[in-house]
N, C-alpha and C. Protein backbone atom coordinates (compact mmCIF):
# COMPACT_ATOMS: atom_id res chain seq x y z
N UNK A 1 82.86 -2.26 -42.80
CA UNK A 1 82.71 -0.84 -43.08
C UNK A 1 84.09 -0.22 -43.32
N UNK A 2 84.16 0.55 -44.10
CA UNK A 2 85.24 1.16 -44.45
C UNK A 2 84.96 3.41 -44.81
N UNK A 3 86.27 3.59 -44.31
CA UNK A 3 86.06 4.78 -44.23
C UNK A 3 87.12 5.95 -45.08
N UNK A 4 86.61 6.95 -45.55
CA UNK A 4 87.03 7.77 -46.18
C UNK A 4 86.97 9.38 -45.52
N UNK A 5 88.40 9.92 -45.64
CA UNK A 5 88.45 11.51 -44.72
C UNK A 5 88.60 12.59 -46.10
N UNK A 6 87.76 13.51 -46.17
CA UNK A 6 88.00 14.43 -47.38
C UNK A 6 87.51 16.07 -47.08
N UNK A 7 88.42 16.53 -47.69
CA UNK A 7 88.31 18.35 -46.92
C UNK A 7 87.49 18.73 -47.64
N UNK A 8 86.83 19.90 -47.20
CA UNK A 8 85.39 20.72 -47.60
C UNK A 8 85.50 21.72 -47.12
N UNK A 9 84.64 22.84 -47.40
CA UNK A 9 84.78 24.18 -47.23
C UNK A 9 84.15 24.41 -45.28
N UNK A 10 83.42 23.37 -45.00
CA UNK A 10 82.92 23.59 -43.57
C UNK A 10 84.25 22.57 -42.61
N UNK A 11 85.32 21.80 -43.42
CA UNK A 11 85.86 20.97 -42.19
C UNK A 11 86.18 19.58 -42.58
N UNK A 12 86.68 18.89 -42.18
CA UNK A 12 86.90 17.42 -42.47
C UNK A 12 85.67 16.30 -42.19
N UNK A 13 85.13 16.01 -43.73
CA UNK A 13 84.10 14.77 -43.78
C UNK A 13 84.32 13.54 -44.19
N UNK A 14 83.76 12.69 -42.68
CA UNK A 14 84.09 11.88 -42.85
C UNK A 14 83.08 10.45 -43.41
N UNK A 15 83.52 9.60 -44.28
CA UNK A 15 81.86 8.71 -45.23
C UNK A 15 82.18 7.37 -44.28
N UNK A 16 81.19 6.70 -44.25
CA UNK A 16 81.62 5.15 -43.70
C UNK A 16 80.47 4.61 -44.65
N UNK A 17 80.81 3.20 -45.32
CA UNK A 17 80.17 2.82 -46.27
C UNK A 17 80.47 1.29 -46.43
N UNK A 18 80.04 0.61 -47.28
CA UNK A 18 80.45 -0.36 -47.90
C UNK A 18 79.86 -0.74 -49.61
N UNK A 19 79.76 -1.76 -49.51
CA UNK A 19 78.71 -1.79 -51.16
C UNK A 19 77.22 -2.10 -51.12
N UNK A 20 77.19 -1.80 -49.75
CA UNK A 20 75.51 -1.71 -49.43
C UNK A 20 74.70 -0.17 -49.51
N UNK A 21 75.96 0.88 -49.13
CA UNK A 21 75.98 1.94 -49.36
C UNK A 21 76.75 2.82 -48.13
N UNK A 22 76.25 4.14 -48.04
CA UNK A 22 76.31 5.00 -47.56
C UNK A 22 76.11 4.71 -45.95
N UNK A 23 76.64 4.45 -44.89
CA UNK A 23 76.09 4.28 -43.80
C UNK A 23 76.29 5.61 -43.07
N UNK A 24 77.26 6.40 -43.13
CA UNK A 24 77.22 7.66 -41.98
C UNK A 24 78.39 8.59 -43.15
N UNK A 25 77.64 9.94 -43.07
CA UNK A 25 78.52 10.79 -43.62
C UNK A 25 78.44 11.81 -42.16
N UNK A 26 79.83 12.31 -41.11
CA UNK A 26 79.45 13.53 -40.08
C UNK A 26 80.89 14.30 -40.65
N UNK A 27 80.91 15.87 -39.86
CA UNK A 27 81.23 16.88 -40.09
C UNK A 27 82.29 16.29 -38.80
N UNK A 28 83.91 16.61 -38.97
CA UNK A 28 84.90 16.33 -38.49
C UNK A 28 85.96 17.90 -37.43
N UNK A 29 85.52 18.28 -36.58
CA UNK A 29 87.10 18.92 -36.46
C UNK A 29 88.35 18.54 -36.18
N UNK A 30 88.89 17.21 -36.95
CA UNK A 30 89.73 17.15 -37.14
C UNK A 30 90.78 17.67 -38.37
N UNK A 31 91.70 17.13 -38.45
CA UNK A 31 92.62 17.46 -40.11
C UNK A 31 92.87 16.32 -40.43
N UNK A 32 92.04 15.01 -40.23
CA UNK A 32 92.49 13.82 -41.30
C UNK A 32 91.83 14.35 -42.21
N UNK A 33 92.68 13.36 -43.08
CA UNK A 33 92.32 13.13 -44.53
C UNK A 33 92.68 11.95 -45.42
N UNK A 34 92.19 11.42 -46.26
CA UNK A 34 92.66 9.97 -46.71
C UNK A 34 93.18 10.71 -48.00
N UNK A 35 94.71 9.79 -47.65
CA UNK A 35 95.28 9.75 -49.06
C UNK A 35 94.64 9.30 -50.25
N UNK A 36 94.04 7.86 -50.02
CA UNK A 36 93.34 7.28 -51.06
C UNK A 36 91.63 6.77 -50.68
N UNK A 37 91.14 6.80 -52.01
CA UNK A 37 89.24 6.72 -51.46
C UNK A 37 89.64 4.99 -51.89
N UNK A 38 88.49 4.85 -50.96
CA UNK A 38 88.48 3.14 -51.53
C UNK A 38 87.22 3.39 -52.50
N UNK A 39 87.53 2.27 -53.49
CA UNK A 39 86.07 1.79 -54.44
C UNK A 39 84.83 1.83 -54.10
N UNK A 40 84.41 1.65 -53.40
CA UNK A 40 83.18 1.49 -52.54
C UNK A 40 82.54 3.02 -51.92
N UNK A 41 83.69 4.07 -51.99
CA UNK A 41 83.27 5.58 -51.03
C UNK A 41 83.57 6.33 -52.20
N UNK A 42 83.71 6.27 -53.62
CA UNK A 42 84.24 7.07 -54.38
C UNK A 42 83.14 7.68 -55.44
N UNK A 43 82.19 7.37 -55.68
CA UNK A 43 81.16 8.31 -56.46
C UNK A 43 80.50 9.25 -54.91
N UNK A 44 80.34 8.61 -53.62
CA UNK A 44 79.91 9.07 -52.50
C UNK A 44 80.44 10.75 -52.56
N UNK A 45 81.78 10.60 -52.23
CA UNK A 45 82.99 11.23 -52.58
C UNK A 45 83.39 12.51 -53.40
N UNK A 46 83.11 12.38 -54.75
CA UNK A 46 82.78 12.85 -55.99
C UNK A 46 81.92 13.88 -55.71
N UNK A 47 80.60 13.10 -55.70
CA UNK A 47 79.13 13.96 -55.70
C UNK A 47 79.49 14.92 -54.20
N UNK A 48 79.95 14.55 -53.20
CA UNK A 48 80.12 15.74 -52.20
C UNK A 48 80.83 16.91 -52.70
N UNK A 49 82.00 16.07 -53.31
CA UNK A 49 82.62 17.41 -54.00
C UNK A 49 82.13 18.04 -55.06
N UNK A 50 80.97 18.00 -55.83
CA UNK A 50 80.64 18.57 -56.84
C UNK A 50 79.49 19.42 -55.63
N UNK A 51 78.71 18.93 -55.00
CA UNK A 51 77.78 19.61 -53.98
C UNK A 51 78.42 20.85 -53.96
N UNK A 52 79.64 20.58 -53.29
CA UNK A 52 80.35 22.17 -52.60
C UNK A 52 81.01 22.81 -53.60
N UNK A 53 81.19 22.26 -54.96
CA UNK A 53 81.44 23.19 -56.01
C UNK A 53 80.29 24.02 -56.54
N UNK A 54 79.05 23.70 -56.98
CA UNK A 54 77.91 24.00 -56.94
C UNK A 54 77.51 23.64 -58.09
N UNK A 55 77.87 22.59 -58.08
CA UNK A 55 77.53 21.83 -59.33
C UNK A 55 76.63 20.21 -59.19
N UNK A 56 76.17 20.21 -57.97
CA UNK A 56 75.69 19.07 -57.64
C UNK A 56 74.18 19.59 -56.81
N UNK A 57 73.02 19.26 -56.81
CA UNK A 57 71.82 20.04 -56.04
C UNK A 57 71.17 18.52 -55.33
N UNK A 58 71.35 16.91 -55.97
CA UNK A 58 71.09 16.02 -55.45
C UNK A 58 71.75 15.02 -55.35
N UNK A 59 72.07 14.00 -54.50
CA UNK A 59 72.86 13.22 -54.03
C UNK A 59 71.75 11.87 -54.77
N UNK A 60 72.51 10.68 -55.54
CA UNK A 60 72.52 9.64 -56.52
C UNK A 60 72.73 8.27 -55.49
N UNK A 61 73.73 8.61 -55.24
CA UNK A 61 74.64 6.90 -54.54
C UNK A 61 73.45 6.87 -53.64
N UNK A 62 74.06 5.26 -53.49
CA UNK A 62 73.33 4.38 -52.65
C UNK A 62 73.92 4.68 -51.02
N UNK A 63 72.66 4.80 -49.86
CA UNK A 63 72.48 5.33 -48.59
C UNK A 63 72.00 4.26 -48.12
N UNK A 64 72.82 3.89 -46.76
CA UNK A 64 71.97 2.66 -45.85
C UNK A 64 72.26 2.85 -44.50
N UNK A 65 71.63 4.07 -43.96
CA UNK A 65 71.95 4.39 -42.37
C UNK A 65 70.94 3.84 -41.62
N UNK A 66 71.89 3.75 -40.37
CA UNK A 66 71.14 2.70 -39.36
C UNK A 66 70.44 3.89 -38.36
N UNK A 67 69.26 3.33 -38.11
CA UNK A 67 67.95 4.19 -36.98
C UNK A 67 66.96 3.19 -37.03
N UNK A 68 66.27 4.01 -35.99
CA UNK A 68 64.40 3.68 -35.48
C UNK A 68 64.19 3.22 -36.47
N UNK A 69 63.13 2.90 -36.22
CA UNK A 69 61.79 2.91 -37.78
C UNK A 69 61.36 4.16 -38.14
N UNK A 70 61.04 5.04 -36.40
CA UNK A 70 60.54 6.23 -36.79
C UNK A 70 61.53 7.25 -37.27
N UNK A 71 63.20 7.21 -37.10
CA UNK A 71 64.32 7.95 -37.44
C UNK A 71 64.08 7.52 -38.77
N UNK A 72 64.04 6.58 -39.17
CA UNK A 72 63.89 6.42 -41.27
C UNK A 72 63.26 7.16 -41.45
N UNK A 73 61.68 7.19 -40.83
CA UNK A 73 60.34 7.77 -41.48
C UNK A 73 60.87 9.59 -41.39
N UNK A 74 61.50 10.15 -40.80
CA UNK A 74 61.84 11.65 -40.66
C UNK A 74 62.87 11.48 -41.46
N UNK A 75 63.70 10.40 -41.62
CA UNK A 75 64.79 11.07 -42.51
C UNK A 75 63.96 10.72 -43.91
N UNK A 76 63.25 9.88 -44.00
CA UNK A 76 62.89 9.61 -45.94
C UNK A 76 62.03 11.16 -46.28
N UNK A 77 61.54 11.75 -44.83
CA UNK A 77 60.56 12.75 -45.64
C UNK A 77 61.79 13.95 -45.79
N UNK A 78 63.03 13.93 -44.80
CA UNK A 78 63.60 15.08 -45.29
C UNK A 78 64.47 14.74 -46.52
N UNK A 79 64.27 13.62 -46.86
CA UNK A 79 65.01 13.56 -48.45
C UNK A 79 63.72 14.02 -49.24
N UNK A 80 62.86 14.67 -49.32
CA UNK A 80 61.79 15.56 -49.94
C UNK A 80 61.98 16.97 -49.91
N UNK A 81 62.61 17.09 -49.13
CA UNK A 81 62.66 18.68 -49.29
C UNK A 81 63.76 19.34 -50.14
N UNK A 82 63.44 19.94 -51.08
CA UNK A 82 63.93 20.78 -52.49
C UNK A 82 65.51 21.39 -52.18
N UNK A 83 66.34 21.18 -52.91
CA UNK A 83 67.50 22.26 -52.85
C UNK A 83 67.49 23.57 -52.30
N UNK A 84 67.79 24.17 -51.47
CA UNK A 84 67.00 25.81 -51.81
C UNK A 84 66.01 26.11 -51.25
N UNK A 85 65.37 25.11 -50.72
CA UNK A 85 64.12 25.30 -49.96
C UNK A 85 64.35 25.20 -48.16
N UNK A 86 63.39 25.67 -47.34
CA UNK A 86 63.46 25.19 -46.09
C UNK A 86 62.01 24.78 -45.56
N UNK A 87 62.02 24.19 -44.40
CA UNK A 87 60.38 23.57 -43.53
C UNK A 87 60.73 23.67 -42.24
N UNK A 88 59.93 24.09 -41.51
CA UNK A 88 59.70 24.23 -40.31
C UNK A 88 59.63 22.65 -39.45
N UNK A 89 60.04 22.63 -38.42
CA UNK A 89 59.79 21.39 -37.91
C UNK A 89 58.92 20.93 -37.38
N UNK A 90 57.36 21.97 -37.29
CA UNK A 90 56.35 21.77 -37.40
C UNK A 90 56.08 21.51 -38.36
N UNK A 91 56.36 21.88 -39.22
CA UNK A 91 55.84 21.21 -40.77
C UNK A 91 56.03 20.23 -41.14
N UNK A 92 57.35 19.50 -41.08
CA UNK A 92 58.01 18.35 -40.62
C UNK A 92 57.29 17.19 -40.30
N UNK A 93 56.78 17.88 -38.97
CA UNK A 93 55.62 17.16 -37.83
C UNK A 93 54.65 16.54 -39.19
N UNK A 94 54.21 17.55 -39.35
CA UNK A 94 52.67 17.27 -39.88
C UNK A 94 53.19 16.04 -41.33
N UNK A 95 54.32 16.35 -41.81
CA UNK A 95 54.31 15.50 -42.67
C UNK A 95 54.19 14.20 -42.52
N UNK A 96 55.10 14.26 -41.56
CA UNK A 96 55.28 12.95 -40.81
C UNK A 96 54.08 11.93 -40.44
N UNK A 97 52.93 13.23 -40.07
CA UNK A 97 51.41 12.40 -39.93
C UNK A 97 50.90 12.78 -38.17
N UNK A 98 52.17 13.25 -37.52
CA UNK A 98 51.60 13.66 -36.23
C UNK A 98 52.04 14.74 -35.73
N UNK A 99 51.16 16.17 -35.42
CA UNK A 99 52.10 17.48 -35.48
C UNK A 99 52.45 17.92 -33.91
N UNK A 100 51.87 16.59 -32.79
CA UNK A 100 52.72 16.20 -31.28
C UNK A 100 53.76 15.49 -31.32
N UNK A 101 54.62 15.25 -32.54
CA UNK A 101 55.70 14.65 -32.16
C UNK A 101 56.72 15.56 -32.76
N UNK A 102 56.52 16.66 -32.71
CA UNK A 102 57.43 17.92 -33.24
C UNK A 102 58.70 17.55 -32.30
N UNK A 103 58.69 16.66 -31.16
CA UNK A 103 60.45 16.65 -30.42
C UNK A 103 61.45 15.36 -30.59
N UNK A 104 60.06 14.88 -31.18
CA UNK A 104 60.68 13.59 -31.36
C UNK A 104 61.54 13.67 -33.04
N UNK A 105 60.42 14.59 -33.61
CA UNK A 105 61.14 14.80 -34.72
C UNK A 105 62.39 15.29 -35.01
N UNK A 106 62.06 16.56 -34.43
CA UNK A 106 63.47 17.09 -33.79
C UNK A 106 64.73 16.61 -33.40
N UNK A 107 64.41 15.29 -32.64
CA UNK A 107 65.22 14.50 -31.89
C UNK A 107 65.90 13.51 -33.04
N UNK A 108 64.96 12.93 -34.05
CA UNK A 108 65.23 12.04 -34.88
C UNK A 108 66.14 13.40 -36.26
N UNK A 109 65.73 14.44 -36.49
CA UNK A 109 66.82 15.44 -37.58
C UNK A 109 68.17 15.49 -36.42
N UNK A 110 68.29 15.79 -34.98
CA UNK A 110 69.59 15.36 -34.69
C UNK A 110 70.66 14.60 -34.90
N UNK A 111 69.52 13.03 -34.67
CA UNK A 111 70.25 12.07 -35.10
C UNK A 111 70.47 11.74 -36.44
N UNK A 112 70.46 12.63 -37.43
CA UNK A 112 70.90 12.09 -38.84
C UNK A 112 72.32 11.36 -38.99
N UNK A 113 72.57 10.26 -39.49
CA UNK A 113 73.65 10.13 -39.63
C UNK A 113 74.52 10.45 -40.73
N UNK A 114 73.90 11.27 -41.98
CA UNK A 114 74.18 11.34 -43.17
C UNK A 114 74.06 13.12 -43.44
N UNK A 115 75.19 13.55 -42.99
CA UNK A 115 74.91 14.88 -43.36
C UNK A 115 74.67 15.43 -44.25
N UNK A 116 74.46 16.76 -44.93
CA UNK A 116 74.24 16.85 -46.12
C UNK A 116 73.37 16.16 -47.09
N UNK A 117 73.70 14.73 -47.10
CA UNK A 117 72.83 14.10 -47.81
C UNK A 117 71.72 13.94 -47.81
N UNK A 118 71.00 13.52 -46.97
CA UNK A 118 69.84 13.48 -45.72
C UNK A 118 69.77 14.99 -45.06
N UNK A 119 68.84 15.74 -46.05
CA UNK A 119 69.35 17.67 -45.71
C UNK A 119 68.67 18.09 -44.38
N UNK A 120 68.92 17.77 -43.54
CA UNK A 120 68.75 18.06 -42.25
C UNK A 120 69.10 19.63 -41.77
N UNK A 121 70.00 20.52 -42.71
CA UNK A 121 69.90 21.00 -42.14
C UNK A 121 68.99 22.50 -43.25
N UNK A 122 67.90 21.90 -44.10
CA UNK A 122 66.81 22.17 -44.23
C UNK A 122 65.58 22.91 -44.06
N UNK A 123 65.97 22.24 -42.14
CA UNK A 123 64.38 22.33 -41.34
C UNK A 123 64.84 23.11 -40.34
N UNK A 124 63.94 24.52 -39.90
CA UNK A 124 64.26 25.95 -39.33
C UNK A 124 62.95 25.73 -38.24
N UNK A 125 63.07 26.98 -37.28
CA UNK A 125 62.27 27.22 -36.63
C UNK A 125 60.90 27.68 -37.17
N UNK A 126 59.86 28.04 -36.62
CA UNK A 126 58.52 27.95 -37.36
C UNK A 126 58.68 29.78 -37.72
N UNK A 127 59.66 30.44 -36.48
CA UNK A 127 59.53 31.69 -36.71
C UNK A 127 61.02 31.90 -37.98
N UNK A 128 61.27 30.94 -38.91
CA UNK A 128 62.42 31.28 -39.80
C UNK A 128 64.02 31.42 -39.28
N UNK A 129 63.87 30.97 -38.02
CA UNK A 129 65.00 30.87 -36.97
C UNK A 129 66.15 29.82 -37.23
N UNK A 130 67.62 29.84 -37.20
CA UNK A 130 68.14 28.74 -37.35
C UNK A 130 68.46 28.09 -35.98
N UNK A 131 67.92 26.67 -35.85
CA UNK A 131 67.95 25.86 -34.40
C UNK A 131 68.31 24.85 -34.98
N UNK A 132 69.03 24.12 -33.68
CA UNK A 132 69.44 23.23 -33.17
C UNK A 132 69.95 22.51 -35.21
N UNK A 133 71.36 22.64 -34.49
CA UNK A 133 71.89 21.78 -35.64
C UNK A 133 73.53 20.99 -35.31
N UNK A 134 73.70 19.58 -35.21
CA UNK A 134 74.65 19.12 -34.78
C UNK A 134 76.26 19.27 -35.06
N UNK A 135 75.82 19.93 -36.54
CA UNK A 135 77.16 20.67 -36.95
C UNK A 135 77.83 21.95 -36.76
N UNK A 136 76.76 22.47 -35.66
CA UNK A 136 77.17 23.97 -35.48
C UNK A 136 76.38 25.11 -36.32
N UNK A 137 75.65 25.71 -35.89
CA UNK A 137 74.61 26.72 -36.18
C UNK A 137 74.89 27.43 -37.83
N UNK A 138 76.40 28.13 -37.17
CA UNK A 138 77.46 28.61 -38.29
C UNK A 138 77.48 27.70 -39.64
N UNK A 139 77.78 26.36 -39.57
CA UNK A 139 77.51 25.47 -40.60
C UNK A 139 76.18 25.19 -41.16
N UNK A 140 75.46 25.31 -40.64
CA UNK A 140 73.76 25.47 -41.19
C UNK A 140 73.34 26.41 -41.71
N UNK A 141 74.02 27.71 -41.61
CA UNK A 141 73.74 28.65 -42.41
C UNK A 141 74.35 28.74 -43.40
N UNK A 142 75.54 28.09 -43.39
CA UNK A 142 76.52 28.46 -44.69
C UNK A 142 76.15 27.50 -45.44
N UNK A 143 75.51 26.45 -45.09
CA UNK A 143 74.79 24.95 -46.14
C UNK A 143 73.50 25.93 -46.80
N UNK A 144 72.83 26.64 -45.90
CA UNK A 144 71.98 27.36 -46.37
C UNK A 144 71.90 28.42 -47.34
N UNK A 145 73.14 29.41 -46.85
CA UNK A 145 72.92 30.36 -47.77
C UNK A 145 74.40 29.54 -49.19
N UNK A 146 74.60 28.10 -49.09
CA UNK A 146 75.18 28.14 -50.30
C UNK A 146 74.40 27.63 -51.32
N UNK A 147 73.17 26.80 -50.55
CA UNK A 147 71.97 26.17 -51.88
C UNK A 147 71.21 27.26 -52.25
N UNK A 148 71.24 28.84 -51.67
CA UNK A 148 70.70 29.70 -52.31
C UNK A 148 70.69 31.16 -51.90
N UNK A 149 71.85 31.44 -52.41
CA UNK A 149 72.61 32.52 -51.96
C UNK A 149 71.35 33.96 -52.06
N UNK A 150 70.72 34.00 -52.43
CA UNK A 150 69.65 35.12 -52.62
C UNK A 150 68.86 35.30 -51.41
N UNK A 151 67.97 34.51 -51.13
CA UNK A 151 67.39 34.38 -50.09
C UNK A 151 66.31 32.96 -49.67
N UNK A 152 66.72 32.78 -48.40
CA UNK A 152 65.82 31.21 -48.18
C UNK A 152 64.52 31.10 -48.38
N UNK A 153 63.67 30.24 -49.17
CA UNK A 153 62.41 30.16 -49.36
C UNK A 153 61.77 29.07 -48.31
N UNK A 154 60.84 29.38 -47.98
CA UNK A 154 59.96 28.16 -46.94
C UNK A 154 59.54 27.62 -48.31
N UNK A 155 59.47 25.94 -48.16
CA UNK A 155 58.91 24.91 -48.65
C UNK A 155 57.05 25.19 -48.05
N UNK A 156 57.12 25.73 -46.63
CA UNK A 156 55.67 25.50 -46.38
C UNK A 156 55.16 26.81 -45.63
């Protein structure tokens, strides 16, 4: 695994990858930064930076983060949810196929290892509330109101 540090408007992100893909993109308060991207983290890289220019609405490269079975199954459905859009984590639930495992779900959008990419931070309270988000509340809104500066639409 190899790793890449690159500045962004929320903080220092950091990619870990190889040529299998994408294994962990998290939100840094530190001030590294890599002088140079390796081959392997550099379209990864790119497309983040076009994201936060606003010139990017979906992520391309290849992703291979490690979880559950059931952490895949919550993260493949939140790679469904629209640019611009948001879902409740009851809604979430139900996609998922069971609307009693709303904590587990919960528990599994914590553990994303792929920020941004894997849009985790997406999925709101049922009352339109912003909860629980590992990057800091503040950063979930500003992911929010930058995929759609007008106003947030529910997906459901």
């Amino acid at each position: 695994m190899i790793d890449a540090f690159i500045k962004t408007p929320l903080g220092i992100v950091k990619l870990t990858g190889d040529e299998k893909g994408i294994r962990e993109i998290i939100i840094l308060d530190d001030n590294l930064e890599s002088d140079t991207i390796p081959k392997e983290l550099k379209v990864a890289v790119e497309q983040i930076h076009e994201y936060f220019e606003g010139k990017r609405t979906a992520f391309t490269f290849k992703i291979n983060p490690l979880g559950t079975e059931f952490q895949q199954k919550v993260w493949k459905v939140l790679l469904t949810i629209p640019y611009g859009k948001t879902i409740s984590y009851l809604a979430l639930s139900k996609k998922i196929g069971d609307v009693k495992a709303i904590r587990a779900v919960a528990s599994a959008n914590g553990k994303n290892p792929l920020w941004i990419v894997v849009p985790c931070h997406r999925v709101i309270g049922s009352d339109g509330s912003l909860t629980g988000y590992a990057g800091g509340l503040w950063r979930k809104k500003w992911l929010l109101e930058h995929e759609n500066p007008v106003k947030q639409e529910s997906l459901f």
